[in-house]
Protein backbone atom coordinates (compact mmCIF):
# COMPACT_ATOMS: atom_id res chain seq x y z
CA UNK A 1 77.40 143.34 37.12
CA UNK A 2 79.76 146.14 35.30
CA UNK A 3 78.50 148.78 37.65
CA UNK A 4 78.67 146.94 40.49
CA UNK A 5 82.54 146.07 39.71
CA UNK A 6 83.33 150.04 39.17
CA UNK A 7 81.62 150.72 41.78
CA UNK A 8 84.01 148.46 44.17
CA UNK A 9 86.84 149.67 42.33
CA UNK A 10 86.02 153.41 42.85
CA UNK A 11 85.46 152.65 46.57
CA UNK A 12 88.70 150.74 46.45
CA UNK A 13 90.50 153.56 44.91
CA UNK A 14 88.90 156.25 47.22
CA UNK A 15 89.76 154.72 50.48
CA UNK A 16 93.27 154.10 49.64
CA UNK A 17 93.72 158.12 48.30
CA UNK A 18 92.71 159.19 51.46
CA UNK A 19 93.93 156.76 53.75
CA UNK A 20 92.52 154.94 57.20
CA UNK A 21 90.35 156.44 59.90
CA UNK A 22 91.84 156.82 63.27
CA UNK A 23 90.35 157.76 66.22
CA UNK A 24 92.73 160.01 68.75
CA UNK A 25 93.80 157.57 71.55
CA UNK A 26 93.77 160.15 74.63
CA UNK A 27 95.61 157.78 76.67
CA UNK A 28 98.32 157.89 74.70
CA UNK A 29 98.17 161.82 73.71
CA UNK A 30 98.05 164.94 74.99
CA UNK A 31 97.43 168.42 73.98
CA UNK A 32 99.82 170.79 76.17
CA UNK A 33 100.99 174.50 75.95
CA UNK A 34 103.30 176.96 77.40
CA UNK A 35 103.61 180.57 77.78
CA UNK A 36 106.43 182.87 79.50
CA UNK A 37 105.53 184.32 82.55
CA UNK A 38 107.30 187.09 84.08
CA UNK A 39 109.18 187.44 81.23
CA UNK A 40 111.95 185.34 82.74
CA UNK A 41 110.60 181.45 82.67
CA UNK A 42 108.17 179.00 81.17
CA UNK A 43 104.21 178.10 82.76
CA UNK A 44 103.48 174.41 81.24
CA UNK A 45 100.07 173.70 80.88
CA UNK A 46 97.65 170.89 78.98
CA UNK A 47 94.18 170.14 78.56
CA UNK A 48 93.01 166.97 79.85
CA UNK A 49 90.10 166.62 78.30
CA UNK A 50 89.89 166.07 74.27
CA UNK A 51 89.07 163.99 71.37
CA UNK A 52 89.19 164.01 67.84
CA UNK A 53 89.10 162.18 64.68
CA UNK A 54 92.35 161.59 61.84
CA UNK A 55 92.72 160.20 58.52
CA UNK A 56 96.27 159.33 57.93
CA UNK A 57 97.64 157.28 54.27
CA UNK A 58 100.43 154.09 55.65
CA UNK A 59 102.06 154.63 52.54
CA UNK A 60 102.95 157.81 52.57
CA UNK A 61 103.24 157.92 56.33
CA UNK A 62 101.27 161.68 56.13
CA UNK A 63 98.11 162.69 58.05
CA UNK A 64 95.21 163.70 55.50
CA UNK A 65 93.17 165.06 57.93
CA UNK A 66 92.49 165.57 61.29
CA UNK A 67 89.39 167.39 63.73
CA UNK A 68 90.11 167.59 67.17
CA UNK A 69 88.23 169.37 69.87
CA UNK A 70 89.29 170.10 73.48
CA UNK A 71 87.28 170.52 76.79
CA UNK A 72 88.71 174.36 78.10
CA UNK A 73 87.46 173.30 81.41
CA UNK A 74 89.72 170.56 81.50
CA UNK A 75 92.87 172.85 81.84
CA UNK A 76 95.38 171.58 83.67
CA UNK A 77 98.58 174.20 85.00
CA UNK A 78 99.05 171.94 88.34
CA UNK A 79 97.66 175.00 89.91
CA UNK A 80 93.96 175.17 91.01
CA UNK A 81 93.67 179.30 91.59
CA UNK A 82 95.14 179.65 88.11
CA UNK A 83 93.50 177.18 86.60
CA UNK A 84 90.36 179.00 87.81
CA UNK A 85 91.61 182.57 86.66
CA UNK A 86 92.03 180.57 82.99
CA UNK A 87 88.31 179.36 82.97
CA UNK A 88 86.68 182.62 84.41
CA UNK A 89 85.37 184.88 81.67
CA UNK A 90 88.17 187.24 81.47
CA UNK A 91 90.70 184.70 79.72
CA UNK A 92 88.71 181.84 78.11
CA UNK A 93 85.11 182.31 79.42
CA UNK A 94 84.29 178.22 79.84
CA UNK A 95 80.87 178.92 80.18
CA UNK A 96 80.34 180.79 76.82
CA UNK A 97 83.20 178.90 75.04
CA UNK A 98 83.59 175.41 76.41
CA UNK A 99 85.52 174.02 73.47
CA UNK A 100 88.82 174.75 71.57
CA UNK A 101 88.23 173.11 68.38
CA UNK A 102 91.26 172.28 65.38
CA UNK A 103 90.80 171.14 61.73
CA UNK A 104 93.10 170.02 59.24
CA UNK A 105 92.51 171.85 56.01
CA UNK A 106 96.79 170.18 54.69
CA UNK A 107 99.88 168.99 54.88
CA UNK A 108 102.91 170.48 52.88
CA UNK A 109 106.24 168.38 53.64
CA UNK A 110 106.75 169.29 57.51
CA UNK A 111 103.99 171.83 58.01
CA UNK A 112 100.48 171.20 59.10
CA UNK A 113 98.18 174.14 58.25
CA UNK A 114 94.57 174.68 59.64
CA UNK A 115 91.86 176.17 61.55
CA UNK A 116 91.78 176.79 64.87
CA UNK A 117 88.67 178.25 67.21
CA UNK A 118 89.40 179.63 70.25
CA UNK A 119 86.84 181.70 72.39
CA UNK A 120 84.20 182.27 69.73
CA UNK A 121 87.09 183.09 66.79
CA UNK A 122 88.68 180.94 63.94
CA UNK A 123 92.07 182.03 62.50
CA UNK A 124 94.22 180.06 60.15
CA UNK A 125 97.42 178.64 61.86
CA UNK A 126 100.53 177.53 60.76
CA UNK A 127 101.87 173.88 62.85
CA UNK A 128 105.47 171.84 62.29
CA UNK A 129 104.83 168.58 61.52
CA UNK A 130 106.27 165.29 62.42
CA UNK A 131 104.93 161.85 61.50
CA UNK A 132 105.18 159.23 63.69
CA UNK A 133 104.31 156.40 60.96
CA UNK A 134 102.27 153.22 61.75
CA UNK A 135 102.80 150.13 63.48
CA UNK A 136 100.00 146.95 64.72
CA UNK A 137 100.69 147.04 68.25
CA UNK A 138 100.81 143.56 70.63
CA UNK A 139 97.17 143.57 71.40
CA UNK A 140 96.71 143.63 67.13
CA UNK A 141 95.41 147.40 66.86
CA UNK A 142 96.74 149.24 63.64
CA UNK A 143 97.92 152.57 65.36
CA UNK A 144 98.97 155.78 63.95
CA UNK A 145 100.98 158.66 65.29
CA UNK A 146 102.10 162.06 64.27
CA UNK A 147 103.02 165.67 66.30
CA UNK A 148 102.18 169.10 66.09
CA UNK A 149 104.54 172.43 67.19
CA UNK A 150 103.98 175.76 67.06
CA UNK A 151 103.03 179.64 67.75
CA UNK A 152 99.59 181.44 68.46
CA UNK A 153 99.14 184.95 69.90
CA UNK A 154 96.64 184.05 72.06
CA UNK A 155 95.53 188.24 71.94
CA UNK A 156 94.47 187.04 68.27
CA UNK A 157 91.43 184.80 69.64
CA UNK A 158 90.49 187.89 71.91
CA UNK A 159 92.85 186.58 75.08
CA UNK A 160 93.94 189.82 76.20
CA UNK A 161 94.25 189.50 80.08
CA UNK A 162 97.80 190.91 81.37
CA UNK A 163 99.21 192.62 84.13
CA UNK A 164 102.13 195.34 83.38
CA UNK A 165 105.09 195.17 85.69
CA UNK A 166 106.84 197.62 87.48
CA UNK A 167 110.13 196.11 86.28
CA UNK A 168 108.90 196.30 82.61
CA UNK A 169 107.10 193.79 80.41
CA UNK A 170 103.93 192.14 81.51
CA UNK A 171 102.89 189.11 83.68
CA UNK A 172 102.50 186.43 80.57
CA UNK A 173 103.13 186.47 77.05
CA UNK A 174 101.03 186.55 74.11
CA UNK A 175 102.76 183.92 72.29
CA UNK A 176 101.98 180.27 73.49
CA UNK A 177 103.73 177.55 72.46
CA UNK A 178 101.65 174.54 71.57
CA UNK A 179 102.68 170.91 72.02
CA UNK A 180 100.81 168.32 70.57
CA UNK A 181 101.13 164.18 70.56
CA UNK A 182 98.58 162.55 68.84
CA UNK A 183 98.45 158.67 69.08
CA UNK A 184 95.11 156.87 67.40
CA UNK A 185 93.71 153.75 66.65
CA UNK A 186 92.62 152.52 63.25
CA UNK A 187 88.52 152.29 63.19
């Protein structure tokens, strides 16, 4: 009876350490980018397609972890010849790489830091962090939100494609800007 009493109270004690499971709510997120063009304005962009998985402790109102993966072929820049030139093999090659896939590895005061895979490579990224906190929502659902900012050079994942312009520069940047709302629902 001893063991079985430790036993609940280690279980007890683990759960609460790491806090709840959450799965991403995609209704209620989105995973969305930009990148300068012409060296003179913004393209926005998102990918409608993702899902992913979060732990995140009410108490402390931080995310412990989070894997998220995202369907390249869903990119959306409300422009379908573009949006073609992104999925053809010289930017992100959908048919070898079909996912863009993101995990946690922690979270230091208002930076996120983690893995991200992008076109067959994985490189450690830095993300600003912003916790949403918790709330039970008016259907009774224990939901949990949080956002992620920041800068990749998309030339470090091998996305290299550029025209130079007569003008100077080049056609888009290598930095990209990524936007990220994450709403999820306790499991």
């Amino acid at each position: 009876m001893k063991t079985k009493q430790i036993l609940l109270a280690t279980l007890l004690l683990t759960s609460s350490l790491f806090g709840s499971s959450y799965t991403v709510d995609s209704s209620h997120s989105s995973v969305a980018f930009k990148v300068k063009h012409m060296m003179i304005s913004n393209v926005k962009g998102s990918f409608d397609t993702f899902k992913g998985e979060f732990e995140y402790d009410e108490k402390t109102n931080t995310l412990q972890s989070l894997k998220g993966n995202v369907e390249v072929a869903s990119i959306n820049t409300a422009n379908k010849d573009r949006d073609k030139h992104l999925k053809a093999s010289d930017v992100f090659d959908v048919n070898k790489y079909p996912k863009i896939v993101f995990e946690l590895t922690s979270v230091k005061g208002e930076k996120a830091y983690g893995n991200l895979t992008m076109k067959g490579v994985s490189k450690k990224i830095e993300l600003d962090y912003e916790a949403g906190g918790t709330i039970v929502n008016p259907w009774g659902k224990h939901v949990a939100g949080f956002s992620l900012y920041g800068k990749i050079k998309r030339s470090d994942f091998g996305i290299t494609w550029n025209k130079v312009l007569e003008a100077g520069g080049v056609a888009v940047s290598d930095i990209v800007k990524l936007e990220i709302e994450v709403e999820g629902f306790k499991q």
